[in-house]
C-alpha atoms as a PDB file:
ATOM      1  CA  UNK A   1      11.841  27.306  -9.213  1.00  0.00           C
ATOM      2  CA  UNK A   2      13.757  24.430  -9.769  1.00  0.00           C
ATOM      3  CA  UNK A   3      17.390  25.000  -9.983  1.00  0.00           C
ATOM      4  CA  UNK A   4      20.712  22.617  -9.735  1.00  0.00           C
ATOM      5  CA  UNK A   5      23.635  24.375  -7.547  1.00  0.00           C
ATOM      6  CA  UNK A   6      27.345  22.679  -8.595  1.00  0.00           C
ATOM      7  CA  UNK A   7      27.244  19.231 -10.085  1.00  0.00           C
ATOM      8  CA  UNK A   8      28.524  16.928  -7.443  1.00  0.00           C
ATOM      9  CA  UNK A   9      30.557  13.898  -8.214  1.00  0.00           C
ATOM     10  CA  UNK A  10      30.022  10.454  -6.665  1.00  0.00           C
ATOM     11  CA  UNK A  11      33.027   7.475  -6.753  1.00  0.00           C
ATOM     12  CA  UNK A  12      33.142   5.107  -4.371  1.00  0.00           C
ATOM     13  CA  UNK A  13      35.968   4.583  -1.570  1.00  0.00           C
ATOM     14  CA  UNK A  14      35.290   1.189  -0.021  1.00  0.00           C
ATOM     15  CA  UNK A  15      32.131   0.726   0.414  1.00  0.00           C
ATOM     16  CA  UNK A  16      31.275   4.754   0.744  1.00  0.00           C
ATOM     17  CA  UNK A  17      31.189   7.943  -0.889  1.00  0.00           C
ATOM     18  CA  UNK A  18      32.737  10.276  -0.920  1.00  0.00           C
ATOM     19  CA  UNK A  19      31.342  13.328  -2.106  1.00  0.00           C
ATOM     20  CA  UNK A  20      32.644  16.391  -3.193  1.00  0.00           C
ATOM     21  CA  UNK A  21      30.377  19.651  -3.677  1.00  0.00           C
ATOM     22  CA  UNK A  22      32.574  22.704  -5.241  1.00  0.00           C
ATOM     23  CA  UNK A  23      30.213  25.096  -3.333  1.00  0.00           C
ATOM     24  CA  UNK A  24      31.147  24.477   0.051  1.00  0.00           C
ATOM     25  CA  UNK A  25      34.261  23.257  -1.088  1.00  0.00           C
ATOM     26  CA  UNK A  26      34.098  20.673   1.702  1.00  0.00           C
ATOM     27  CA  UNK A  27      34.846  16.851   0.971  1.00  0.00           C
ATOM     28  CA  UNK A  28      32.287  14.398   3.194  1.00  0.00           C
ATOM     29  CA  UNK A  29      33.743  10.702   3.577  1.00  0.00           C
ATOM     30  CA  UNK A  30      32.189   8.248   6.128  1.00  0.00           C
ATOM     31  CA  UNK A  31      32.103   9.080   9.438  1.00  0.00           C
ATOM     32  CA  UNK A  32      32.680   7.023  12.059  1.00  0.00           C
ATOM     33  CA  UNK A  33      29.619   5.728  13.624  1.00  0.00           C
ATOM     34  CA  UNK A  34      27.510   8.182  16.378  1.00  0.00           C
ATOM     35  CA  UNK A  35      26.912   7.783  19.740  1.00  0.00           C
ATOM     36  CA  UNK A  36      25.417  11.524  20.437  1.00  0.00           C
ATOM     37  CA  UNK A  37      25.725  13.891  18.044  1.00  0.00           C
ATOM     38  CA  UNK A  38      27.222  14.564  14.344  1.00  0.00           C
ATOM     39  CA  UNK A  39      29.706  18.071  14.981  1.00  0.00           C
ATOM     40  CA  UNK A  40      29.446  18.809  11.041  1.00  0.00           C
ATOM     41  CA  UNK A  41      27.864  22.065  10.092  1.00  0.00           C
ATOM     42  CA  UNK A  42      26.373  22.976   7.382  1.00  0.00           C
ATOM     43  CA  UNK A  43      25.605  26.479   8.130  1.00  0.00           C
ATOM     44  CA  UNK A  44      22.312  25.260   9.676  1.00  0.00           C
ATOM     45  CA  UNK A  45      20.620  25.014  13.269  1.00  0.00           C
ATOM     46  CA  UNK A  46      22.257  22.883  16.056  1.00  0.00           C
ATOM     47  CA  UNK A  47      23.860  19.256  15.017  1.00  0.00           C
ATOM     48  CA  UNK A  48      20.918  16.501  15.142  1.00  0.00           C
ATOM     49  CA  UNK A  49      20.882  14.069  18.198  1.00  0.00           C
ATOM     50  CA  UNK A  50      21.142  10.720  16.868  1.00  0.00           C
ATOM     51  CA  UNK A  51      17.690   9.102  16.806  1.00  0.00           C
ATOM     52  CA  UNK A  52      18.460   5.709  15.517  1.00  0.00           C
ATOM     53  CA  UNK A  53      20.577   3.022  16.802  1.00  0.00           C
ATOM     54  CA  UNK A  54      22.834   1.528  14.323  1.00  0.00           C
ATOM     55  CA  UNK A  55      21.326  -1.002  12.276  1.00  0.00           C
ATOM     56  CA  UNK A  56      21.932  -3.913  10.051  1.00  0.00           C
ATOM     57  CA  UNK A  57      21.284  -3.170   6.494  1.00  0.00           C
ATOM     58  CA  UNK A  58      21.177  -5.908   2.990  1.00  0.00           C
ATOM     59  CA  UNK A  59      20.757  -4.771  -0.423  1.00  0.00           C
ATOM     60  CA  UNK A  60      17.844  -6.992  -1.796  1.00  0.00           C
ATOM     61  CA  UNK A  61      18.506  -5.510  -5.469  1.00  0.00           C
ATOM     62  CA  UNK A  62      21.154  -3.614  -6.810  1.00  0.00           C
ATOM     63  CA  UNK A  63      21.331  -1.878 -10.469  1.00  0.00           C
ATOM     64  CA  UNK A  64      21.932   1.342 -12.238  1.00  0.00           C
ATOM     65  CA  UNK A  65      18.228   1.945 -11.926  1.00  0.00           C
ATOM     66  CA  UNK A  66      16.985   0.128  -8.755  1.00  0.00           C
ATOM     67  CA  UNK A  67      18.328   0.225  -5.022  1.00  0.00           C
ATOM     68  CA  UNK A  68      16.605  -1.920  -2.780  1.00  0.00           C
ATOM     69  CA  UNK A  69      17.139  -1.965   0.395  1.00  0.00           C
ATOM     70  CA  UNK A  70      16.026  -3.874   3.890  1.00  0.00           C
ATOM     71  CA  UNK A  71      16.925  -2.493   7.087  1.00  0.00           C
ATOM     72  CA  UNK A  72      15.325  -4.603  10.023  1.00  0.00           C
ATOM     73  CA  UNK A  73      11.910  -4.996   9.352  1.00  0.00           C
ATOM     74  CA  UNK A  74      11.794  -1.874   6.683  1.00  0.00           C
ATOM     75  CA  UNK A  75      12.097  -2.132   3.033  1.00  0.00           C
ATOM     76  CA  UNK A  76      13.281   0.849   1.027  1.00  0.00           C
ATOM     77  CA  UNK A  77      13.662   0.647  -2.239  1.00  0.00           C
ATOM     78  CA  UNK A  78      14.467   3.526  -5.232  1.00  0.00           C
ATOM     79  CA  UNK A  79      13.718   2.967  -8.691  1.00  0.00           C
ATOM     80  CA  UNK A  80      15.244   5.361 -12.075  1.00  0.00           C
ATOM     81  CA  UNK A  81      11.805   5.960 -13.535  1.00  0.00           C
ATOM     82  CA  UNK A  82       9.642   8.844 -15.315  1.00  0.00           C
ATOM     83  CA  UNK A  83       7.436   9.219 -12.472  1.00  0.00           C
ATOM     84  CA  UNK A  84       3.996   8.192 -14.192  1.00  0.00           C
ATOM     85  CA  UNK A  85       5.970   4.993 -15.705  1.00  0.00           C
ATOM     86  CA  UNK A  86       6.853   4.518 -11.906  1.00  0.00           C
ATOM     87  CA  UNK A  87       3.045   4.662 -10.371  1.00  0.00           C
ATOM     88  CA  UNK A  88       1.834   2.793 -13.223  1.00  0.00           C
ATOM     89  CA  UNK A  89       3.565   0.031 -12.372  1.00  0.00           C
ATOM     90  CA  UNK A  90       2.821  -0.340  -8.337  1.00  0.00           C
ATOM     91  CA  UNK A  91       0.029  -1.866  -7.171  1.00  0.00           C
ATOM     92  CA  UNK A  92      -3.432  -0.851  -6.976  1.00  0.00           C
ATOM     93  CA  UNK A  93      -4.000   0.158  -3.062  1.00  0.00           C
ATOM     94  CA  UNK A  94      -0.632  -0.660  -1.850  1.00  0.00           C
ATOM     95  CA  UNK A  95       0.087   2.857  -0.153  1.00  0.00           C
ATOM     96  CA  UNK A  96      -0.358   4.544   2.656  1.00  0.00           C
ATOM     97  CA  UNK A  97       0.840   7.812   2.039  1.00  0.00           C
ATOM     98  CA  UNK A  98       2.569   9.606  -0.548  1.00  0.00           C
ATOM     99  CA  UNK A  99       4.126  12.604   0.010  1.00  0.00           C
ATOM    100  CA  UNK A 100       6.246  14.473  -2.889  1.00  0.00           C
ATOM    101  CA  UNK A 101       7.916  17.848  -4.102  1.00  0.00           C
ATOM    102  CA  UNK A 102       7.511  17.808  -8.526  1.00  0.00           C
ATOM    103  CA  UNK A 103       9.724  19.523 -10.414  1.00  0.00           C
ATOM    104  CA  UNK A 104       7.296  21.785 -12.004  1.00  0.00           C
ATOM    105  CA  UNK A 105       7.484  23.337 -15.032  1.00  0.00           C
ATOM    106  CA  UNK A 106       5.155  26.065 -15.488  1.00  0.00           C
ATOM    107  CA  UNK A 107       6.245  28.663 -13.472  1.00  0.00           C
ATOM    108  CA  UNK A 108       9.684  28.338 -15.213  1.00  0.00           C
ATOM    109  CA  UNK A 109       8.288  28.039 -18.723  1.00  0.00           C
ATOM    110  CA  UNK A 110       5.381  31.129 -18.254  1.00  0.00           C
ATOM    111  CA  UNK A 111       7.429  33.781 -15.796  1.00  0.00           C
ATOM    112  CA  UNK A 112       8.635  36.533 -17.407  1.00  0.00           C
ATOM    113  CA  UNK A 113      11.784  37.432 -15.205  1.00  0.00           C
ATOM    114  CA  UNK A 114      12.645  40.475 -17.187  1.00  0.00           C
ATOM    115  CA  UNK A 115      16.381  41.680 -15.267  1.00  0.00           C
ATOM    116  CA  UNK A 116      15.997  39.023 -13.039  1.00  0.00           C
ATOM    117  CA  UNK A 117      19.257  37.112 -12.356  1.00  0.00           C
ATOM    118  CA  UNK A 118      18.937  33.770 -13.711  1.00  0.00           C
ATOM    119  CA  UNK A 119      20.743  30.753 -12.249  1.00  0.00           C
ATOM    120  CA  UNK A 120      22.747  28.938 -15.192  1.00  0.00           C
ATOM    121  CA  UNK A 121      20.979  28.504 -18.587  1.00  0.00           C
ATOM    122  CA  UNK A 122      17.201  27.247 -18.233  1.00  0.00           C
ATOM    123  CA  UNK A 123      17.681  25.772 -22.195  1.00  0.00           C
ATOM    124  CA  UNK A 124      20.416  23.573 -20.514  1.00  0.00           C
ATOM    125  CA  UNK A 125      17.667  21.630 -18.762  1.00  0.00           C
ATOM    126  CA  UNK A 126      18.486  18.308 -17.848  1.00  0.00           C
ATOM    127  CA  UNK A 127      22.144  18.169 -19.385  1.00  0.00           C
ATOM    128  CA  UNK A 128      24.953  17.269 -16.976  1.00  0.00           C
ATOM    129  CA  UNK A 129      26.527  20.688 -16.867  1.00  0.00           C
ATOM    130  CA  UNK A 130      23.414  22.178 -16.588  1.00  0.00           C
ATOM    131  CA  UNK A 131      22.301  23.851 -13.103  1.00  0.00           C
ATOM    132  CA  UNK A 132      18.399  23.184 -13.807  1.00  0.00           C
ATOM    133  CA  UNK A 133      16.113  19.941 -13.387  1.00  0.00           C
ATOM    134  CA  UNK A 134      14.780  18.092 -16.404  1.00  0.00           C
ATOM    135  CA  UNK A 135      11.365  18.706 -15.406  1.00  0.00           C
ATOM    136  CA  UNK A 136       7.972  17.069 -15.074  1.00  0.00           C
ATOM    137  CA  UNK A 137       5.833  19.025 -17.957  1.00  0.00           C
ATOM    138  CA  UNK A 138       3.181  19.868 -16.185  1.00  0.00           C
ATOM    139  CA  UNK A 139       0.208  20.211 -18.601  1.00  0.00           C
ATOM    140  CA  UNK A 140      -3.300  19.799 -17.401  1.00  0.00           C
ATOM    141  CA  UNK A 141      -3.089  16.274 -18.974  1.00  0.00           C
ATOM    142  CA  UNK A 142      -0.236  15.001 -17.480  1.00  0.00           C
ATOM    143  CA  UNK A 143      -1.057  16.265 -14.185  1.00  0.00           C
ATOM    144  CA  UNK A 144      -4.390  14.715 -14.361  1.00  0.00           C
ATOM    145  CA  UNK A 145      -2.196  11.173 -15.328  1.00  0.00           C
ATOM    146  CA  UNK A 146      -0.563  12.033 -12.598  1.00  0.00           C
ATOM    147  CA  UNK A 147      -3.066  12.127 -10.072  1.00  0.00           C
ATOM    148  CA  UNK A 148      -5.257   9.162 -11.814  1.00  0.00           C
ATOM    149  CA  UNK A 149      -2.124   7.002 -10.887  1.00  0.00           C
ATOM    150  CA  UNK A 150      -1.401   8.275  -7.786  1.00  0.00           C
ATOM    151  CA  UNK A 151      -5.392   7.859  -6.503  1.00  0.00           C
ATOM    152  CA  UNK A 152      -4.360   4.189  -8.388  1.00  0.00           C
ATOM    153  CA  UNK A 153      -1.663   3.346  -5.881  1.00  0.00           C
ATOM    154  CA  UNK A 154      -2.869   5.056  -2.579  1.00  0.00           C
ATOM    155  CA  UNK A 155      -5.133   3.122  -0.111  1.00  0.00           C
ATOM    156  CA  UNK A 156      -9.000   3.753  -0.121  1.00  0.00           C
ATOM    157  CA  UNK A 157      -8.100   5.451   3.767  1.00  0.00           C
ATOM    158  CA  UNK A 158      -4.584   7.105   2.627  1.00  0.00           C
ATOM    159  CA  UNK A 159      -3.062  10.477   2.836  1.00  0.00           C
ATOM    160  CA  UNK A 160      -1.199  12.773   0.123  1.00  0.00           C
ATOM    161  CA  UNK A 161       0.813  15.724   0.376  1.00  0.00           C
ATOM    162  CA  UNK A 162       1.630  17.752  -2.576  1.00  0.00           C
ATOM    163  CA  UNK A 163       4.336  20.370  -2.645  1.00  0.00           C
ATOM    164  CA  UNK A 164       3.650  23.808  -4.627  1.00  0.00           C
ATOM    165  CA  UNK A 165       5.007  27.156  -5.558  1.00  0.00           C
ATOM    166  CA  UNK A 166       2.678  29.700  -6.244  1.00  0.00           C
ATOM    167  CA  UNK A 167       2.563  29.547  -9.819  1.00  0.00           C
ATOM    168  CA  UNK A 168       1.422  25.947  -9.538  1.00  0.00           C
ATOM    169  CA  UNK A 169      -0.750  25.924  -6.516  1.00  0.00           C
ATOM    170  CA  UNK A 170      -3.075  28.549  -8.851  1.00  0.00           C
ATOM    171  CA  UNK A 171      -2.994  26.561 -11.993  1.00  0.00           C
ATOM    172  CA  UNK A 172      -2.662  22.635 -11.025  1.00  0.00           C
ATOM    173  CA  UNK A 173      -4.083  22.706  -7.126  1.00  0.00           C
ATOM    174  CA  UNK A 174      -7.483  23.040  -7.978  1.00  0.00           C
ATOM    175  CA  UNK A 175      -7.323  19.897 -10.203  1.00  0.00           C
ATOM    176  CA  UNK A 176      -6.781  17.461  -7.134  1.00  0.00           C
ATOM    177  CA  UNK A 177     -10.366  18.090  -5.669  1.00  0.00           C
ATOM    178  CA  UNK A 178     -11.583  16.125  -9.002  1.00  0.00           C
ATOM    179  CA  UNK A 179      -9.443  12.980  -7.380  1.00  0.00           C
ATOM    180  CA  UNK A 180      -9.112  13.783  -3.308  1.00  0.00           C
ATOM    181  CA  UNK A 181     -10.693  15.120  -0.951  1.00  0.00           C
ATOM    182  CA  UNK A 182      -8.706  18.314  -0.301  1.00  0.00           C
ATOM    183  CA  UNK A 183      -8.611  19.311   3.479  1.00  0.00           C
ATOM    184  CA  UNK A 184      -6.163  21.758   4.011  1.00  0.00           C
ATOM    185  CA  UNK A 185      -3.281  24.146   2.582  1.00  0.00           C
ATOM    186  CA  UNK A 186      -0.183  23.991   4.705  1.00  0.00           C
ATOM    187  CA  UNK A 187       2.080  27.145   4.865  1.00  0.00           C
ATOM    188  CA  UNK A 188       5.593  26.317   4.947  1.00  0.00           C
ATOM    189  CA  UNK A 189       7.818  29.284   6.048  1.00  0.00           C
ATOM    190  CA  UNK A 190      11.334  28.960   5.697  1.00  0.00           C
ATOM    191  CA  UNK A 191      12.157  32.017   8.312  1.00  0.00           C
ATOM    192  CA  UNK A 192      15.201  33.145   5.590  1.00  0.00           C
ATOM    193  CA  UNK A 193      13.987  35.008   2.485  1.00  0.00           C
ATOM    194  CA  UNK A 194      15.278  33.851  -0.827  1.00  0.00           C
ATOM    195  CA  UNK A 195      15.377  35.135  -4.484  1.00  0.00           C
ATOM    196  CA  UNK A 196      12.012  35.740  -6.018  1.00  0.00           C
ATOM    197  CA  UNK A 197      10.226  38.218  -8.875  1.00  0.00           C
ATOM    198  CA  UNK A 198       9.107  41.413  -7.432  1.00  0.00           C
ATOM    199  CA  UNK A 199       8.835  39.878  -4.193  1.00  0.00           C
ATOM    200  CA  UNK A 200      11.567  37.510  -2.603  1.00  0.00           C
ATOM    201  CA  UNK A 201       9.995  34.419  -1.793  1.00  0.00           C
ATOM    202  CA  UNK A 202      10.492  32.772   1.738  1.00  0.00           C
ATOM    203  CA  UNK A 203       7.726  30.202   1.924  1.00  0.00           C
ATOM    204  CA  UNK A 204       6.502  27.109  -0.205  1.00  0.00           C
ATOM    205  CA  UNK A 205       2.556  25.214  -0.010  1.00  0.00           C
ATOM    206  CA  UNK A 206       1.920  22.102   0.800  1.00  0.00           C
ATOM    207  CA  UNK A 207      -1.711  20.516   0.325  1.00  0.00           C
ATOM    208  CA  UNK A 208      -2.876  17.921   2.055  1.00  0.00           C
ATOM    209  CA  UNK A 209      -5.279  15.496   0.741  1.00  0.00           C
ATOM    210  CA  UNK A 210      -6.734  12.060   1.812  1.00  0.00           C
ATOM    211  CA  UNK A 211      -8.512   9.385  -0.614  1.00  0.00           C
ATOM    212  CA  UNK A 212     -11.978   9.440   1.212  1.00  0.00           C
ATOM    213  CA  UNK A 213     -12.637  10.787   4.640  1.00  0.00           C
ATOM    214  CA  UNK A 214     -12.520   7.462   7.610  1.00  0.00           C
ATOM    215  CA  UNK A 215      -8.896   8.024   8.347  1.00  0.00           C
ATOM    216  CA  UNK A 216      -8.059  11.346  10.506  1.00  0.00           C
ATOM    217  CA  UNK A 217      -4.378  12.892  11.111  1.00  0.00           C
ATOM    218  CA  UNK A 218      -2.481  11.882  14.857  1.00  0.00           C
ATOM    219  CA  UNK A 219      -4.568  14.679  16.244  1.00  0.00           C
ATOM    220  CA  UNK A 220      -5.489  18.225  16.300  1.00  0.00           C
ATOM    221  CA  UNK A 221      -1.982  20.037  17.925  1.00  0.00           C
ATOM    222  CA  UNK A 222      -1.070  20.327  14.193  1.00  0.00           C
ATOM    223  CA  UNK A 223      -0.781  24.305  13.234  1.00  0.00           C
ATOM    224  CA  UNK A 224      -0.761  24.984   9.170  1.00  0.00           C
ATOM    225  CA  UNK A 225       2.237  26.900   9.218  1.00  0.00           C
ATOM    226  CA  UNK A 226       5.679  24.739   9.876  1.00  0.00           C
ATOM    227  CA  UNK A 227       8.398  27.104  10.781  1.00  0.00           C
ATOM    228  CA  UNK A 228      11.440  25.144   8.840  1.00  0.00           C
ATOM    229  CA  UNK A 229      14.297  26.562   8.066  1.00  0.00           C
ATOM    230  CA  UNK A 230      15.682  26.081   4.244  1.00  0.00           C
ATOM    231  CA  UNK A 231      18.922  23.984   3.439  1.00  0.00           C
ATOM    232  CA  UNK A 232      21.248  26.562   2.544  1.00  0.00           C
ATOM    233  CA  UNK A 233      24.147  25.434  -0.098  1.00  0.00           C
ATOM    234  CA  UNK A 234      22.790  21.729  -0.129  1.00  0.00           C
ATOM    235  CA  UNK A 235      24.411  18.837  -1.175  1.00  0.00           C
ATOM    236  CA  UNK A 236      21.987  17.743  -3.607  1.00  0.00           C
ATOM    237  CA  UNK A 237      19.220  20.464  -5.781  1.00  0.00           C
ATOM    238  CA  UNK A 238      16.116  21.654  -4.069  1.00  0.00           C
ATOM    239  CA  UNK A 239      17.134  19.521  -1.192  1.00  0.00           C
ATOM    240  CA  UNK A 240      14.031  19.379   1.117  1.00  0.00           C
ATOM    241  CA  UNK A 241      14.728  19.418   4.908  1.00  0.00           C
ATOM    242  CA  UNK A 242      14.230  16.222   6.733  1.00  0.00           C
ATOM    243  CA  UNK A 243      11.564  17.820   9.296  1.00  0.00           C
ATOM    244  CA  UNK A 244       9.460  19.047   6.818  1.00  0.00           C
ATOM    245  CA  UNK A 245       8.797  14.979   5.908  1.00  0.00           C
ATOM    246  CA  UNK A 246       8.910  14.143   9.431  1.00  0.00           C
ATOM    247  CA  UNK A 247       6.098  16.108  10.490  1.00  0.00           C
ATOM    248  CA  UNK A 248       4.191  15.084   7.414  1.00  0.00           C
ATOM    249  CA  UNK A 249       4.491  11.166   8.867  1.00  0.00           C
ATOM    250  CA  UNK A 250       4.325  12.334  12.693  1.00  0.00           C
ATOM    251  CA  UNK A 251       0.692  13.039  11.564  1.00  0.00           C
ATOM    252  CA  UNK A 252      -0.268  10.740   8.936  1.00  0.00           C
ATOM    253  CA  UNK A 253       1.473   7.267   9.365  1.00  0.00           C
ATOM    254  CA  UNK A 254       2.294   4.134  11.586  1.00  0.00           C
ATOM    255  CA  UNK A 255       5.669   1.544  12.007  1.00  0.00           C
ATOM    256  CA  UNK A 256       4.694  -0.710   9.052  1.00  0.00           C
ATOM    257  CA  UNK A 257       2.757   1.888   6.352  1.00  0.00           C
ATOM    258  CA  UNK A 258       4.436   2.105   3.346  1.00  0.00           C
ATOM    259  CA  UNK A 259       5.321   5.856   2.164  1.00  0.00           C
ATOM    260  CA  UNK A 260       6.078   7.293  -1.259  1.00  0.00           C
ATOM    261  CA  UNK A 261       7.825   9.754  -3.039  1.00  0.00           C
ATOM    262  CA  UNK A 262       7.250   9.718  -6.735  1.00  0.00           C
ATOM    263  CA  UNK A 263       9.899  12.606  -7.038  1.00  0.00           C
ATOM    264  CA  UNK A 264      12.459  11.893  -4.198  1.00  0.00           C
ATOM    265  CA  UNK A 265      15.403  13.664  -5.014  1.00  0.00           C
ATOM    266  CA  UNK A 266      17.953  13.140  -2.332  1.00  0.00           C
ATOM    267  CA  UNK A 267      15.037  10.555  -0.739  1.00  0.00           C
ATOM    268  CA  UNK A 268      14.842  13.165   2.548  1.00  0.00           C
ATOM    269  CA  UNK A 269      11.626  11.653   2.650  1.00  0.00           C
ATOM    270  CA  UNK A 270      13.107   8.090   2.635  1.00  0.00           C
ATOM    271  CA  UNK A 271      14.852   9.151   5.759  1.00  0.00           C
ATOM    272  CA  UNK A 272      12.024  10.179   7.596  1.00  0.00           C
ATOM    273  CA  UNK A 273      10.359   6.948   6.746  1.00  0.00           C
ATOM    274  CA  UNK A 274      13.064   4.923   8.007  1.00  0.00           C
ATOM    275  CA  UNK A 275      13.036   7.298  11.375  1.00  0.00           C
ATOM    276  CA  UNK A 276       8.786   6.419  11.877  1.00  0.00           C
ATOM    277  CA  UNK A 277       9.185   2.594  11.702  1.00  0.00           C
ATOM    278  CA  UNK A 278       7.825   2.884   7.458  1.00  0.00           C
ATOM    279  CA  UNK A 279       8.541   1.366   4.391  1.00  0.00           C
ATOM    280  CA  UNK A 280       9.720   3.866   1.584  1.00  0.00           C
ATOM    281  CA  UNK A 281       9.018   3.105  -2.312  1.00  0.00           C
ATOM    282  CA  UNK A 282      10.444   6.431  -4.472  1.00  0.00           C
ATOM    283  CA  UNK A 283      11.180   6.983  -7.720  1.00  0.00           C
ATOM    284  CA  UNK A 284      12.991   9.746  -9.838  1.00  0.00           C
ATOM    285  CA  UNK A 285      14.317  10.491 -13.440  1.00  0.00           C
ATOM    286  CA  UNK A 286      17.981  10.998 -12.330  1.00  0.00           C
ATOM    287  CA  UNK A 287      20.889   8.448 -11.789  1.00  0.00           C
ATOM    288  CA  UNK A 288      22.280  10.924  -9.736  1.00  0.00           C
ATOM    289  CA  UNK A 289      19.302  10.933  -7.111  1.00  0.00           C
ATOM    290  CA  UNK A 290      19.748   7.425  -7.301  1.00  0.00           C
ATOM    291  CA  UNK A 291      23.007   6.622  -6.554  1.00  0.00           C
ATOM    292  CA  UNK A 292      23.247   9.678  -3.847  1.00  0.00           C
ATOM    293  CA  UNK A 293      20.067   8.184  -2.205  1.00  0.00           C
ATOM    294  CA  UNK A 294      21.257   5.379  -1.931  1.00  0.00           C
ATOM    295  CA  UNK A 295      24.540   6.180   0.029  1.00  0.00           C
ATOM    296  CA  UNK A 296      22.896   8.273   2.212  1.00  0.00           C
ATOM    297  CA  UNK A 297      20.474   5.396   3.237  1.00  0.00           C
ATOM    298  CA  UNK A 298      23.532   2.943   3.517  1.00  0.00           C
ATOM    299  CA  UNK A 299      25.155   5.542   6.127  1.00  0.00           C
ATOM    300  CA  UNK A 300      21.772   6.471   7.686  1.00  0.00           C
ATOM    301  CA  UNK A 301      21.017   2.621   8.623  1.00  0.00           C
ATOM    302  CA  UNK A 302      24.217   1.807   9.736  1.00  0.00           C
ATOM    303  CA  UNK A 303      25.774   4.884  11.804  1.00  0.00           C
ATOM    304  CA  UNK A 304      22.469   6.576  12.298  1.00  0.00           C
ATOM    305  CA  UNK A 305      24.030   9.891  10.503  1.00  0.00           C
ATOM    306  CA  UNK A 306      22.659  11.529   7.626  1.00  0.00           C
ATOM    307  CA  UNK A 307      25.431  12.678   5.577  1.00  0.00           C
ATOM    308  CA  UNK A 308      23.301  15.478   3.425  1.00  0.00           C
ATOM    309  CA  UNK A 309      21.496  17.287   6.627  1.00  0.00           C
ATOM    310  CA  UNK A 310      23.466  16.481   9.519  1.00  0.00           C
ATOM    311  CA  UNK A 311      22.286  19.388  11.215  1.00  0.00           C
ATOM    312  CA  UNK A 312      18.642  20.474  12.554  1.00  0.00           C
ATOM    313  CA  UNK A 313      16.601  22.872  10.235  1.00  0.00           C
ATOM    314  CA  UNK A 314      14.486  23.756  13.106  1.00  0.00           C
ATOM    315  CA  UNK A 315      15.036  27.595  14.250  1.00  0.00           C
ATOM    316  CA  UNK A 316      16.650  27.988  17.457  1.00  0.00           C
ATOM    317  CA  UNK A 317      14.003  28.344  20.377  1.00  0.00           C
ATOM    318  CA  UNK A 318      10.921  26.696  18.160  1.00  0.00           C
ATOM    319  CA  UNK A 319       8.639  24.996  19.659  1.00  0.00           C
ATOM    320  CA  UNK A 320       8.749  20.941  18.547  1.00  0.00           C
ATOM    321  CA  UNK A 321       4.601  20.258  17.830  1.00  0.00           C
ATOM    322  CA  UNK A 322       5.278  17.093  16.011  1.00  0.00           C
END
């Protein structure tokens, strides 16, 4: 269920953000750069080491609807585009993995929630004070277009990972076997229950897919169930945590493949990217995501911070497989 928590507001100070978020009530500017450790908390797990040494970073293009950026020898670039529009116009063969969470519409559209407490006004959809995505339409058409152009774009050897909820992963999931080679349906848990219809939901799917069979994940120490704890009052809607990419790469790419995200969001896949030595090519239908990507990868590159999860998702004591 895809829904929007308090619009945030972007204006620039300098050459930063800041960014306010009227849920947490907490204003984040730029901090200064990291040596160790970021001492923010967002009500999560233990602050993140830094992993990355400050870096020089040059904006190669810079619009309302395209960010690109290069940060050594990485090029990340986000683009304001329907995503079908977006993979129609890359490349044939000229990725290595995509990985992606779409804002479905189905289960919204079909679910009868009955007493249910709704989140804002679901008719609001896409407006600027509404709380809920303007979403992919998910018909068996355009999820077949969908999948078309992604097979399009993704290397003969690549990999794809393809978030779900259940109502999708029982009426769209089965169509990818007609373009990939399904191999396995990931289980993640997010240890903290949330809202849900009869049953409070606490996990998400992932499948995982590869376009032919000659290229095999890092290796076997892989489970199918990735303990990963949910962003709780996130800076940006349905923000995904940063691990949740991370392991996704840790088994399926090298420095130098180029990733994508078709329906980045707050481009937490972006930053995992830049973390395993990858390019990162990501689209989505919001300015917003762009312009709040975009910042984050600026403050990412040069202070190795990230300003929207500066604190681990991992639960306390679990073990690190990837």
């Amino acid at each position: 269920m895809k829904t929007i928590g308090e619009t945030q507001e972007i204006v620039q100070d300098n050459l930063f953000p800041i960014s306010y978020n009227t849920t947490m009530g907490t204003t984040l500017v730029r901090p200064a750069p990291l040596t160790t450790k970021t001492n923010i908390s967002a009500g999560l797990g233990k602050p993140i080491v830094t992993v990355r040494k400050p870096s020089s970073i040059k904006s190669l293009s810079e619009s309302a609807s395209e960010r690109i950026f290069k940060i050594g020898n990485q090029t990340i670039g986000f683009h304001q585009k329907d995503c079908l529009q977006f993979l129609a116009g890359l490349p044939s063969e000229s990725l290595d993995v995509i990985v992606t969470d779409p804002a479905y519409s189905g289960m919204n559209n079909r679910l009868k929630l009955g007493k249910g407490r709704i989140v804002g006004k679901y008719l609001d959809k896409g407006k600027d004070a509404g709380k809920w995505f303007s979403e992919f339409e998910d018909t068996i058409e355009n999820y077949k277009s969908f999948l078309s152009k992604c097979k399009s774009a993704l290397k003969k050897n690549g990999h794809i990972y393809i978030m779900f909820d259940s109502f999708s992963l029982l009426s769209l999931a089965p169509i990818v076997r007609q373009y990939f080679d399904v191999k396995n349906i990931i289980v993640w848990d997010k240890v903290n229950v949330g809202m849900g219809h009869y049953y409070r939901r606490r996990h998400e799917f992932i499948l995982f897919a590869t376009n032919g069979n000659n290229r095999n994940i890092k290796h076997r120490a892989f489970p199918d169930i990735w303990r990963i704890k949910r962003i709780h009052q996130s800076h940006y809607p349905t923000q995904k945590p940063v691990e949740i990419f991370d392991i996704m790469l840790s088994a399926s790419a090298k420095p130098g493949f180029t990733v994508c995200d078709p329906f980045m969001g707050s481009a937490s896949a972006a930053v995992a990217a830049i973390k395993h030595g990858c390019n990162f090519v990501g689209a989505d239908i919001s300015p917003k995501s762009i312009n709040l990507s975009a910042k984050r990868i600026e403050i990412f590159a040069l202070d190795g911070m990230d300003l929207l999860q500066p604190n681990s998702c991992v639960p306390e004591g679990e073990k690190v497989f990837w």
